[in-house]
N, C-alpha and C. Protein backbone atom coordinates (compact mmCIF):
# COMPACT_ATOMS: atom_id res chain seq x y z
N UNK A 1 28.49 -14.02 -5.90
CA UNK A 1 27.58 -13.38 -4.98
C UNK A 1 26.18 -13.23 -5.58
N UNK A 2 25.80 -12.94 -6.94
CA UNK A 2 24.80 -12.99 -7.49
C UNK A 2 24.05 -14.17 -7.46
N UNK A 3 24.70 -15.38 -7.84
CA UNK A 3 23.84 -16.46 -7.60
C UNK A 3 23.97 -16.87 -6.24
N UNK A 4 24.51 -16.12 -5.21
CA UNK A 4 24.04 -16.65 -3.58
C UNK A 4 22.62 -15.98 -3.58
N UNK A 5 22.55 -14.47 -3.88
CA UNK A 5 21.46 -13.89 -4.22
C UNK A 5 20.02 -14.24 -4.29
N UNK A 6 20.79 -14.94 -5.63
CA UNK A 6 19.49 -15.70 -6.37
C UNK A 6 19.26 -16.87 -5.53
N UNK A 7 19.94 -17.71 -4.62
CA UNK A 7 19.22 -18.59 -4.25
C UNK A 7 18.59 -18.44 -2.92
N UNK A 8 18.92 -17.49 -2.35
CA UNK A 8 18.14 -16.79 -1.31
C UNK A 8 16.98 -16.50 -1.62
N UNK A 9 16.99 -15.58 -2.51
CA UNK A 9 15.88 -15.20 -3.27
C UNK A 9 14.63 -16.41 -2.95
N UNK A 10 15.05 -17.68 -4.04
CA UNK A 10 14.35 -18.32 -4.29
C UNK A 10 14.08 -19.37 -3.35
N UNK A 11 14.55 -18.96 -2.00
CA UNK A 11 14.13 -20.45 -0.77
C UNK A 11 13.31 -19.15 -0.12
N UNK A 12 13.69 -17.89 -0.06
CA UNK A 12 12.49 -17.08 0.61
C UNK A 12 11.10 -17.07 -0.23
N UNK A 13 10.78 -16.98 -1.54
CA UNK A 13 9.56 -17.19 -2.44
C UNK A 13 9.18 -18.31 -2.06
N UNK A 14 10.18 -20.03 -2.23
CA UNK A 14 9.01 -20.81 -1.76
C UNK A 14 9.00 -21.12 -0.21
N UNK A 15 9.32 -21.10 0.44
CA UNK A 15 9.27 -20.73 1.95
C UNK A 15 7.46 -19.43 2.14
N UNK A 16 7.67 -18.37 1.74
CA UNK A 16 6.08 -17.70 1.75
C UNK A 16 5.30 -18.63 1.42
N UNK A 17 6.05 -18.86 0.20
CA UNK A 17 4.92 -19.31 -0.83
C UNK A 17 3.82 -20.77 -0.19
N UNK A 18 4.98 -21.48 0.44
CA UNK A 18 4.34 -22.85 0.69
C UNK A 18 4.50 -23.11 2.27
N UNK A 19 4.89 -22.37 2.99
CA UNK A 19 4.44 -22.31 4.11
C UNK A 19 3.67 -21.08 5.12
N UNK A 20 3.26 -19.91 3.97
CA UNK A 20 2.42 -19.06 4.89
C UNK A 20 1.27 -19.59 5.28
N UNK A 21 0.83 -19.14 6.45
CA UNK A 21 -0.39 -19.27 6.94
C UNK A 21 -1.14 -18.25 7.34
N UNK A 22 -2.72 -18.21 6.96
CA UNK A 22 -3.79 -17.46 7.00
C UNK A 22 -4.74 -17.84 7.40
N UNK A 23 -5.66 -16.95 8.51
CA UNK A 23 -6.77 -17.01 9.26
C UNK A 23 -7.20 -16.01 9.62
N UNK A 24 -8.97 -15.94 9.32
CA UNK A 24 -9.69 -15.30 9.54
C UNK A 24 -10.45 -15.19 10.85
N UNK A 25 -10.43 -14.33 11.32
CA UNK A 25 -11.00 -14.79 12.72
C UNK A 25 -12.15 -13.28 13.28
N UNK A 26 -13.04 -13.50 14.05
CA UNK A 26 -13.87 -12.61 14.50
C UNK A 26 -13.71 -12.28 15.83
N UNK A 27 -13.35 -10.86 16.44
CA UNK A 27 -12.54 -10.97 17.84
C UNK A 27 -13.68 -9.72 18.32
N UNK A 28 -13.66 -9.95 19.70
CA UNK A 28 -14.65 -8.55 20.41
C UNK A 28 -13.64 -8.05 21.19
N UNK A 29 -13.71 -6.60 21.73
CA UNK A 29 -12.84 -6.49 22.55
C UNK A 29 -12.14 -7.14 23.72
N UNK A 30 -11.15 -7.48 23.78
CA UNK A 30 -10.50 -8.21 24.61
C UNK A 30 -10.08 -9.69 24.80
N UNK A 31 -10.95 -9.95 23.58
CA UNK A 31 -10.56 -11.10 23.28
C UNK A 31 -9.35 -11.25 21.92
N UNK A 32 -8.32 -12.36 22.52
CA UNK A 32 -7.43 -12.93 21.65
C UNK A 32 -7.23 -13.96 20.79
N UNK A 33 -6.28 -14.05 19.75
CA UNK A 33 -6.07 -15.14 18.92
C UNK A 33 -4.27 -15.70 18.91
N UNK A 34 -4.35 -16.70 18.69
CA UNK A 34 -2.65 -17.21 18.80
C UNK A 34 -2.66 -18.22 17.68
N UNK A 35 -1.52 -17.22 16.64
CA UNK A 35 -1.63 -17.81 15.22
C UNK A 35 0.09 -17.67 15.00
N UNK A 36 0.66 -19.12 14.84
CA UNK A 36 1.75 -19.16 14.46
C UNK A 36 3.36 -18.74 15.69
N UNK A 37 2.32 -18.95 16.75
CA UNK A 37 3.37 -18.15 18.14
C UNK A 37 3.48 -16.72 18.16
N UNK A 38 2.57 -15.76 17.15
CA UNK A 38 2.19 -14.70 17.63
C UNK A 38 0.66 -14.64 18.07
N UNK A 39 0.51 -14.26 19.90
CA UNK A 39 -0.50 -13.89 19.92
C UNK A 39 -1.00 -11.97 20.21
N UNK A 40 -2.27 -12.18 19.81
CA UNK A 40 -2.97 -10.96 19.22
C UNK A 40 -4.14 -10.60 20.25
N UNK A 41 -4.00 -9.41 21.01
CA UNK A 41 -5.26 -9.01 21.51
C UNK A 41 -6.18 -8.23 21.37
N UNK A 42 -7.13 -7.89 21.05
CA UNK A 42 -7.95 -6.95 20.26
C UNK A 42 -8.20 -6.05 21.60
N UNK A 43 -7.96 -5.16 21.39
CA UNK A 43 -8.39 -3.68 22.71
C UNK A 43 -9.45 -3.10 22.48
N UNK A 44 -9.41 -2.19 21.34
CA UNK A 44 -10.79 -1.55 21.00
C UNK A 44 -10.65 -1.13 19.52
N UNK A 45 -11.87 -0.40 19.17
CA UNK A 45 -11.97 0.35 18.04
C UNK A 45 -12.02 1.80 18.02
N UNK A 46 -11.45 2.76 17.15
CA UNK A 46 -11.83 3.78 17.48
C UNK A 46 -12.41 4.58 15.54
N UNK A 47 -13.29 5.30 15.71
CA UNK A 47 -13.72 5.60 14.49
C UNK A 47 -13.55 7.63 14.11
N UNK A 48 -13.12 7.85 13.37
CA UNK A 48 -13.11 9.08 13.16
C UNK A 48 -13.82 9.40 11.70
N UNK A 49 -14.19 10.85 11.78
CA UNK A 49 -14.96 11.56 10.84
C UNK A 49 -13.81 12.64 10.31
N UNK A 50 -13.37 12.51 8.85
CA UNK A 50 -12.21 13.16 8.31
C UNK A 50 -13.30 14.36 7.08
N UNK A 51 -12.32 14.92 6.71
CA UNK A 51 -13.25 16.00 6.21
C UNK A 51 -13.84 14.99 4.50
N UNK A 52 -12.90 13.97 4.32
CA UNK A 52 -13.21 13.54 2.53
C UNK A 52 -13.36 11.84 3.08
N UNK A 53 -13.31 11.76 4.26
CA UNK A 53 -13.24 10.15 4.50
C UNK A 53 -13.54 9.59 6.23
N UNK A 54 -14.14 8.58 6.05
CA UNK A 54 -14.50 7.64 7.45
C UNK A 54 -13.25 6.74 7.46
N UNK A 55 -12.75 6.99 8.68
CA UNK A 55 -11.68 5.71 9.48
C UNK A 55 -12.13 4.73 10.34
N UNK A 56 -11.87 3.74 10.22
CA UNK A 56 -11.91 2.75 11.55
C UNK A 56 -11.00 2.19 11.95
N UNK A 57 -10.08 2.31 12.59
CA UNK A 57 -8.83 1.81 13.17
C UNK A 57 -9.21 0.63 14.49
N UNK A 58 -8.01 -0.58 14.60
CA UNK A 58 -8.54 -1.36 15.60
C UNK A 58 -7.19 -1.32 16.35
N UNK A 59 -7.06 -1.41 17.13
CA UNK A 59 -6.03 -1.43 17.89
C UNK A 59 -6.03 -2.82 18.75
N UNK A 60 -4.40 -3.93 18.42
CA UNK A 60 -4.48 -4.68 19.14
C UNK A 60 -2.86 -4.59 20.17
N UNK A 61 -2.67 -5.36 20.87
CA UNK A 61 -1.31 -5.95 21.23
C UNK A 61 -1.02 -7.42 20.69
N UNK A 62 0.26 -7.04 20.90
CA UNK A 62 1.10 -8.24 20.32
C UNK A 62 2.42 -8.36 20.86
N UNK A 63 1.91 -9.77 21.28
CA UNK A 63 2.95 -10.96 21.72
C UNK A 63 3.36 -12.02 21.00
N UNK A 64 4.74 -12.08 21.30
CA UNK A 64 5.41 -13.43 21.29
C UNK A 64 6.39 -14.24 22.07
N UNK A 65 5.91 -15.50 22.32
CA UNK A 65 6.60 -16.47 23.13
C UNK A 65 6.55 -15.21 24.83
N UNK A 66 4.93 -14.92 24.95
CA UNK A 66 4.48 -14.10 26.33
C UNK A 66 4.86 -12.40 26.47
N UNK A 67 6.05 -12.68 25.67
CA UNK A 67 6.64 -10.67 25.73
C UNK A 67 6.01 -9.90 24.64
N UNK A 68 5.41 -8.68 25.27
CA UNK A 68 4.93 -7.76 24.68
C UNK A 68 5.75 -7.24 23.72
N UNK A 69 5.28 -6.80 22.38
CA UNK A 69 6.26 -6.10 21.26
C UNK A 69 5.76 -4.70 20.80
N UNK A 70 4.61 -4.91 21.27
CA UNK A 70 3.82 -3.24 20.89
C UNK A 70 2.58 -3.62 20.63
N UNK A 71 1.90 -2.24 20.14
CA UNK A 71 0.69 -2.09 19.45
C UNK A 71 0.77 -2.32 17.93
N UNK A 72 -0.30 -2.96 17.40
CA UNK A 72 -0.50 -2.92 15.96
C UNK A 72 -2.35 -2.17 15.68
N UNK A 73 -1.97 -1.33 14.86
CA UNK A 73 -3.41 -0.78 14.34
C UNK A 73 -3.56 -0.65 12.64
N UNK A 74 -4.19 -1.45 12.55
CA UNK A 74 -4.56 -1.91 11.08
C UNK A 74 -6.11 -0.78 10.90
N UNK A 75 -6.34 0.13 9.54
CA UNK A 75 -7.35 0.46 9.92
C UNK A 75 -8.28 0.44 8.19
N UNK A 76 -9.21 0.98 8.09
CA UNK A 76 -10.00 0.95 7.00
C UNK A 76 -10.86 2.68 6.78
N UNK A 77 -10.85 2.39 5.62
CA UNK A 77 -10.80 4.26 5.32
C UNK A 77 -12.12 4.20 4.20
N UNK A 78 -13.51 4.83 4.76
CA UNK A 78 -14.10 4.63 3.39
C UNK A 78 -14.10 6.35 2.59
N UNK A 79 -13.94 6.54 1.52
CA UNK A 79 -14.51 7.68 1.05
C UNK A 79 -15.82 7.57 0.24
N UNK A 80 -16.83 8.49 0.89
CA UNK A 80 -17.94 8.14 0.15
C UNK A 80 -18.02 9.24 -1.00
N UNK A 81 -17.14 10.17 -1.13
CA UNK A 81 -17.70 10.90 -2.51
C UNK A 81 -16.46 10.98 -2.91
N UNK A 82 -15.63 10.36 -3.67
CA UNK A 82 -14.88 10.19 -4.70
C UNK A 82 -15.56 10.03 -5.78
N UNK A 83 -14.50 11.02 -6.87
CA UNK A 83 -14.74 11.24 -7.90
C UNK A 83 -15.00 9.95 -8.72
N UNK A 84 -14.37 8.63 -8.33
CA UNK A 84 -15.01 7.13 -9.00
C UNK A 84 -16.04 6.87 -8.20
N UNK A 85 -16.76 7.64 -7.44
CA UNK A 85 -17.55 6.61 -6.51
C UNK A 85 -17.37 6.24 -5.00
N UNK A 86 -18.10 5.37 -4.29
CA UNK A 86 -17.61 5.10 -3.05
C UNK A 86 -16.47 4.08 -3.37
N UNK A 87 -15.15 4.62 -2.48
CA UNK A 87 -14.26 3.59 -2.46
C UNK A 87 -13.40 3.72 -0.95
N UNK A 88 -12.83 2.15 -0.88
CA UNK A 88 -12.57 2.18 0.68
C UNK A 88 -11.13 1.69 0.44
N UNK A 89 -10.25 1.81 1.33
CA UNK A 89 -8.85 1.46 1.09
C UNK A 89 -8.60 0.67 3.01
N UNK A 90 -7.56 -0.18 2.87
CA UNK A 90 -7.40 -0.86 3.93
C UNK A 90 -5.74 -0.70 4.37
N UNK A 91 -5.14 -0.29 5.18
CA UNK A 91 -4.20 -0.36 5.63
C UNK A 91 -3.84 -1.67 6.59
N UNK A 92 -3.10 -2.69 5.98
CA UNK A 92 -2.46 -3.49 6.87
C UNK A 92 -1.33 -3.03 8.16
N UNK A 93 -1.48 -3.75 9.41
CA UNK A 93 -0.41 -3.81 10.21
C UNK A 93 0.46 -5.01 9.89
N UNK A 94 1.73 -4.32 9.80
CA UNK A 94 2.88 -5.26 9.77
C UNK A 94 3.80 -5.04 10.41
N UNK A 95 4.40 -6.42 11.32
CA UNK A 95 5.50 -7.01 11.85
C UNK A 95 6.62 -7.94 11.33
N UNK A 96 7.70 -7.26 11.02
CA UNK A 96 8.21 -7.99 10.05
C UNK A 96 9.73 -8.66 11.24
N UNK A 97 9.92 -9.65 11.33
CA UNK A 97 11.47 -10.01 11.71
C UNK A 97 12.16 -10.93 10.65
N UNK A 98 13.59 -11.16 10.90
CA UNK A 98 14.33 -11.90 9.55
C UNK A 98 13.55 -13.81 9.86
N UNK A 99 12.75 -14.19 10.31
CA UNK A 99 12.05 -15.63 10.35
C UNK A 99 11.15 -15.18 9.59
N UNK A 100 10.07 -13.90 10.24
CA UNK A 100 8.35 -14.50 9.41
C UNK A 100 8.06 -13.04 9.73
N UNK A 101 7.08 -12.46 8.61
CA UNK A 101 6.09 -11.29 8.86
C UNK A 101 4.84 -11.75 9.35
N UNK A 102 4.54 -10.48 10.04
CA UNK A 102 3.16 -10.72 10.44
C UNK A 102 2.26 -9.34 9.62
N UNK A 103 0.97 -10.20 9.35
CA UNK A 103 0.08 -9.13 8.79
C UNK A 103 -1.21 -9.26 9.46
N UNK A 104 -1.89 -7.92 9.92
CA UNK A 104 -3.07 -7.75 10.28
C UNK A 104 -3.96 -7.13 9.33
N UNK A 105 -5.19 -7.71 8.94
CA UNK A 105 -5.48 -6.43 8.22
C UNK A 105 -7.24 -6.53 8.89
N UNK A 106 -7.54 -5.34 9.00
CA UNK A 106 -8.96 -5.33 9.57
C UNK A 106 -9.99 -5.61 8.49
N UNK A 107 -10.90 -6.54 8.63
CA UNK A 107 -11.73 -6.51 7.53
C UNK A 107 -13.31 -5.88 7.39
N UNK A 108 -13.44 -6.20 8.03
CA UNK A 108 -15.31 -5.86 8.78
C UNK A 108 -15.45 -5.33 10.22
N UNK A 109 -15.24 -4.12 10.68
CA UNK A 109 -16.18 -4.15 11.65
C UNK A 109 -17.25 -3.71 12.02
N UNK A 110 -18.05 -4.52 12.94
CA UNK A 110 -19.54 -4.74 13.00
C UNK A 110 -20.37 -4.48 14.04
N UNK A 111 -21.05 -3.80 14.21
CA UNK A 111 -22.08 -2.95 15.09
C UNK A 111 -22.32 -3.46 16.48
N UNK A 112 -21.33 -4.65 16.78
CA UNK A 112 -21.22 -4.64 18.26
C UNK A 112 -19.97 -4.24 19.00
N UNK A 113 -19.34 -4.28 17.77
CA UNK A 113 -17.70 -3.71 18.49
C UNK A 113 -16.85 -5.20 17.82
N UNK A 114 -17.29 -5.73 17.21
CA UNK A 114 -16.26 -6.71 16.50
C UNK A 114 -15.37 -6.64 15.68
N UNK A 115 -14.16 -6.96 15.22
CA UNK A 115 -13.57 -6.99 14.27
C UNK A 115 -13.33 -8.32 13.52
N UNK A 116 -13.63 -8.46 11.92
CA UNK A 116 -13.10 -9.53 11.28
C UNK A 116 -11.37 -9.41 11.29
N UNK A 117 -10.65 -9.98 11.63
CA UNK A 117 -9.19 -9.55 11.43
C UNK A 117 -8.74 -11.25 10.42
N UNK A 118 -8.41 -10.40 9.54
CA UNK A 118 -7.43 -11.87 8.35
C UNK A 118 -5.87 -11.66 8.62
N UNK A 119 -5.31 -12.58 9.03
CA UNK A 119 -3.91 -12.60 10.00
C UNK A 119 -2.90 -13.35 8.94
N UNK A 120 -1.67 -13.08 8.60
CA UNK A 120 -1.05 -13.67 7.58
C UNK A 120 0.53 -13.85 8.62
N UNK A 121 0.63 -14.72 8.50
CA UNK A 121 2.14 -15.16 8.60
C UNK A 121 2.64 -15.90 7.80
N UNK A 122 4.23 -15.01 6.68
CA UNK A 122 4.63 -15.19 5.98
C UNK A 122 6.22 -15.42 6.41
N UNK A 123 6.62 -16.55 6.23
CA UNK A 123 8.07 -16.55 6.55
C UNK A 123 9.17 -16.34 5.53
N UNK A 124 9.89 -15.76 6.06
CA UNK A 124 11.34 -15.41 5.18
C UNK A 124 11.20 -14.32 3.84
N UNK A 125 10.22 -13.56 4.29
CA UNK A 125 9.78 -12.46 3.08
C UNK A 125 11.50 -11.53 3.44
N UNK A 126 11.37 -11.47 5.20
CA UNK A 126 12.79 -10.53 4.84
C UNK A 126 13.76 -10.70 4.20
N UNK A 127 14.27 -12.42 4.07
CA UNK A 127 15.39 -12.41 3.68
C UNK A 127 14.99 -12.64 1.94
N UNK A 128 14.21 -12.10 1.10
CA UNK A 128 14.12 -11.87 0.00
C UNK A 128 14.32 -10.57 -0.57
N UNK A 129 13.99 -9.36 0.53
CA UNK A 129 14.58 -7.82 0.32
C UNK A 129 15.86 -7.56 0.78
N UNK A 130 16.49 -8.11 1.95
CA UNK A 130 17.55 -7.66 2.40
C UNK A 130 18.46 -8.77 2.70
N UNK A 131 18.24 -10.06 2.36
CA UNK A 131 19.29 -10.62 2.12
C UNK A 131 19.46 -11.14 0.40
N UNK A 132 18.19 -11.16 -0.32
CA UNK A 132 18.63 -11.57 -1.91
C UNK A 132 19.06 -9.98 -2.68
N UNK A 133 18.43 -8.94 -2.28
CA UNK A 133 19.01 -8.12 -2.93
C UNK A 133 20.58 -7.31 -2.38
N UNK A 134 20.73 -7.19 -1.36
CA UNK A 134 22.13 -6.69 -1.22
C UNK A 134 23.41 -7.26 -1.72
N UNK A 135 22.48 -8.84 -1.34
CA UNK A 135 24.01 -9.79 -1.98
C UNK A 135 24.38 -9.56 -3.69
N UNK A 136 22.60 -9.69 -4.27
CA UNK A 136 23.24 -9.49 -5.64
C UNK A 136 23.82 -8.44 -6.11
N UNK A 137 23.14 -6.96 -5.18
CA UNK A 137 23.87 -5.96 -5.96
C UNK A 137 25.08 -5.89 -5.62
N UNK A 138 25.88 -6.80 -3.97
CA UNK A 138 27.00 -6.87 -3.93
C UNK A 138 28.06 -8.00 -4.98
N UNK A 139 27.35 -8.81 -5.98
CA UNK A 139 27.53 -9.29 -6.85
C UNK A 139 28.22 -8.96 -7.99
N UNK A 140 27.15 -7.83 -7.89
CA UNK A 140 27.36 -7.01 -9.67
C UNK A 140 28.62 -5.94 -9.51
N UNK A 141 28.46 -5.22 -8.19
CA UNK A 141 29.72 -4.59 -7.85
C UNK A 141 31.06 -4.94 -8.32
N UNK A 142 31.04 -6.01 -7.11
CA UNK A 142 32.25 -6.64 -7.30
C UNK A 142 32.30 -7.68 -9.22
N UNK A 143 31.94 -7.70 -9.73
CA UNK A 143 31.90 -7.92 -11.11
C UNK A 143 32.43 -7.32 -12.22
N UNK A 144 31.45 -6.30 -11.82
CA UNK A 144 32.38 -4.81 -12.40
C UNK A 144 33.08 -4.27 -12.17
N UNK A 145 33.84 -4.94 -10.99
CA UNK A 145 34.86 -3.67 -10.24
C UNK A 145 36.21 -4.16 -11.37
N UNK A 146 37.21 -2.81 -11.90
CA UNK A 146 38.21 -3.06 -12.48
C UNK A 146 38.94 -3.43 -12.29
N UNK A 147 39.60 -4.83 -12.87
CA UNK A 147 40.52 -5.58 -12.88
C UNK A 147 41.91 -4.82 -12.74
N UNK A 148 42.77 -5.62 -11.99
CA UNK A 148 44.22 -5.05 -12.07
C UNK A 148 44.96 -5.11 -13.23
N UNK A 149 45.46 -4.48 -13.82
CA UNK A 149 46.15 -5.00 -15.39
C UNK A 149 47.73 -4.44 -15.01
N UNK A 150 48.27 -6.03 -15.93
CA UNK A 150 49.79 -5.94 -15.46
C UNK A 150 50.23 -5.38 -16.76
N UNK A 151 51.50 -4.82 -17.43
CA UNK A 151 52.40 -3.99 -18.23
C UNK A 151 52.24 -5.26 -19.38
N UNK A 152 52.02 -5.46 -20.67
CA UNK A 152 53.00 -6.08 -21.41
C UNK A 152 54.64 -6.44 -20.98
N UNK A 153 54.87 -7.60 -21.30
CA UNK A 153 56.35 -7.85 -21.14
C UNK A 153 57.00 -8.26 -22.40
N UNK A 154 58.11 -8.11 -23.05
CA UNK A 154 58.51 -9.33 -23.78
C UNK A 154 59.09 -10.13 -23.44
N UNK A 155 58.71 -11.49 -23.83
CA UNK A 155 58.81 -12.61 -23.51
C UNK A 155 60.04 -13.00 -24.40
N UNK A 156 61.26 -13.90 -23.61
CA UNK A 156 62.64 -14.28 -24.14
C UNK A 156 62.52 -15.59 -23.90
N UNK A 157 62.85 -15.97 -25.05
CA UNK A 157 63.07 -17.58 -24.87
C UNK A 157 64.98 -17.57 -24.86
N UNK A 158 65.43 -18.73 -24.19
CA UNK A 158 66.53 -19.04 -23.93
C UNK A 158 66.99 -20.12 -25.06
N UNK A 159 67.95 -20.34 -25.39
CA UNK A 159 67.87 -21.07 -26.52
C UNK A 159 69.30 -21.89 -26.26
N UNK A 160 69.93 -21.66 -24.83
CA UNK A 160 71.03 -21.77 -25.01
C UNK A 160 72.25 -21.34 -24.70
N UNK A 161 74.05 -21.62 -24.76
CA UNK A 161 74.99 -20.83 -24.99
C UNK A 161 75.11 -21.35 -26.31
N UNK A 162 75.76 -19.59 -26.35
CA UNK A 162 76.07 -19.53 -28.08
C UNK A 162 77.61 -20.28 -27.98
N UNK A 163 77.54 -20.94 -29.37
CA UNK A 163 78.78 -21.54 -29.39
C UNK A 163 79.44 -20.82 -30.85
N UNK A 164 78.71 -20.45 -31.72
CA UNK A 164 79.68 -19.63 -32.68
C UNK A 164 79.30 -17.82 -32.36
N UNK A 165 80.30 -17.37 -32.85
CA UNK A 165 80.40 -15.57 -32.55
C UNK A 165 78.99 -15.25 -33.29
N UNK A 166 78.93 -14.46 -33.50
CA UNK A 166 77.80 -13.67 -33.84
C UNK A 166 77.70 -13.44 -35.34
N UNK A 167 79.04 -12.80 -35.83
CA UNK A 167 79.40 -12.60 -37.14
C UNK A 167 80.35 -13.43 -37.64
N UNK A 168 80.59 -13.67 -38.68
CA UNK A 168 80.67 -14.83 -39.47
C UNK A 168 82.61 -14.14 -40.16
């Protein structure tokens, strides 16, 4: 089970690895993108004022093969007075099924209502968490699980009928 594991493992790494795809794209409200048979509609932006930090959240929908699956809101957070300085952190949206993840992540948005959105579709990331690791740790389990142990016996060899008595 460990090395089914492991080879799961390792067709989901190069599977990401050599067939994800990435695109950058610039969307205004209401306008969409269709990357990989998920398409993406950009709705709006909305921006809030936090007491230690600026948000910008984008809110899109998302389809595949025409059926709606929900909302995704990817957003960006700047803090301007941290103790290092100005620093901004980015929250990706992710859609994950056992074929391919999807990633949104907002990059720029820009004073007309645009969003840069960088779109990642990665296939078979799931079956590297939940199918390479359960199997192996169902591996190691069963590995370690304690063997049945049978009694010592002694072992008789047959040699025969006796043809003289015993004592002499």
């Amino acid at each position: 089970m460990v090395h089914l594991g492991i080879v799961v493992l390792g067709l989901g790494v190069t599977a990401s690895t050599f067939y994800s795809v990435q695109r950058d794209v610039v969307l205004k409200p209401r306008e969409e993108v269709t990357v990989e048979g998920w398409t993406l509609q950009f709705l709006a932006t909305r921006h809030h004022e936090r007491g230690d930090r600026e948000e910008r959240l984008a809110t899109l929908a998302v389809f595949r093969e025409g059926k709606f699956l929900g909302l995704a809101t990817p957003w960006t957070a700047f803090f301007p007075n941290s103790p290092i300085g100005a620093v901004s952190a980015t929250r990706a949206a992710i859609r994950s099924t056992p074929a391919q993840d999807l990633y949104i992540i907002a990059s720029e948005f820009q004073e007309d209502g645009s969003v840069l959105f960088r779109i990642l579709v990665n296939p078979m990331v799931w079956w590297m968490w939940f199918g390479a690791g359960p199997l192996a740790v169902l591996g190691v389990v069963i590995s370690l699980w304690p063997q049945r142990r049978t009694a010592p016996a002694m072992a008789y060899q047959y040699e025969g009928p006796v043809t003289q008595p015993a004592r002499p």
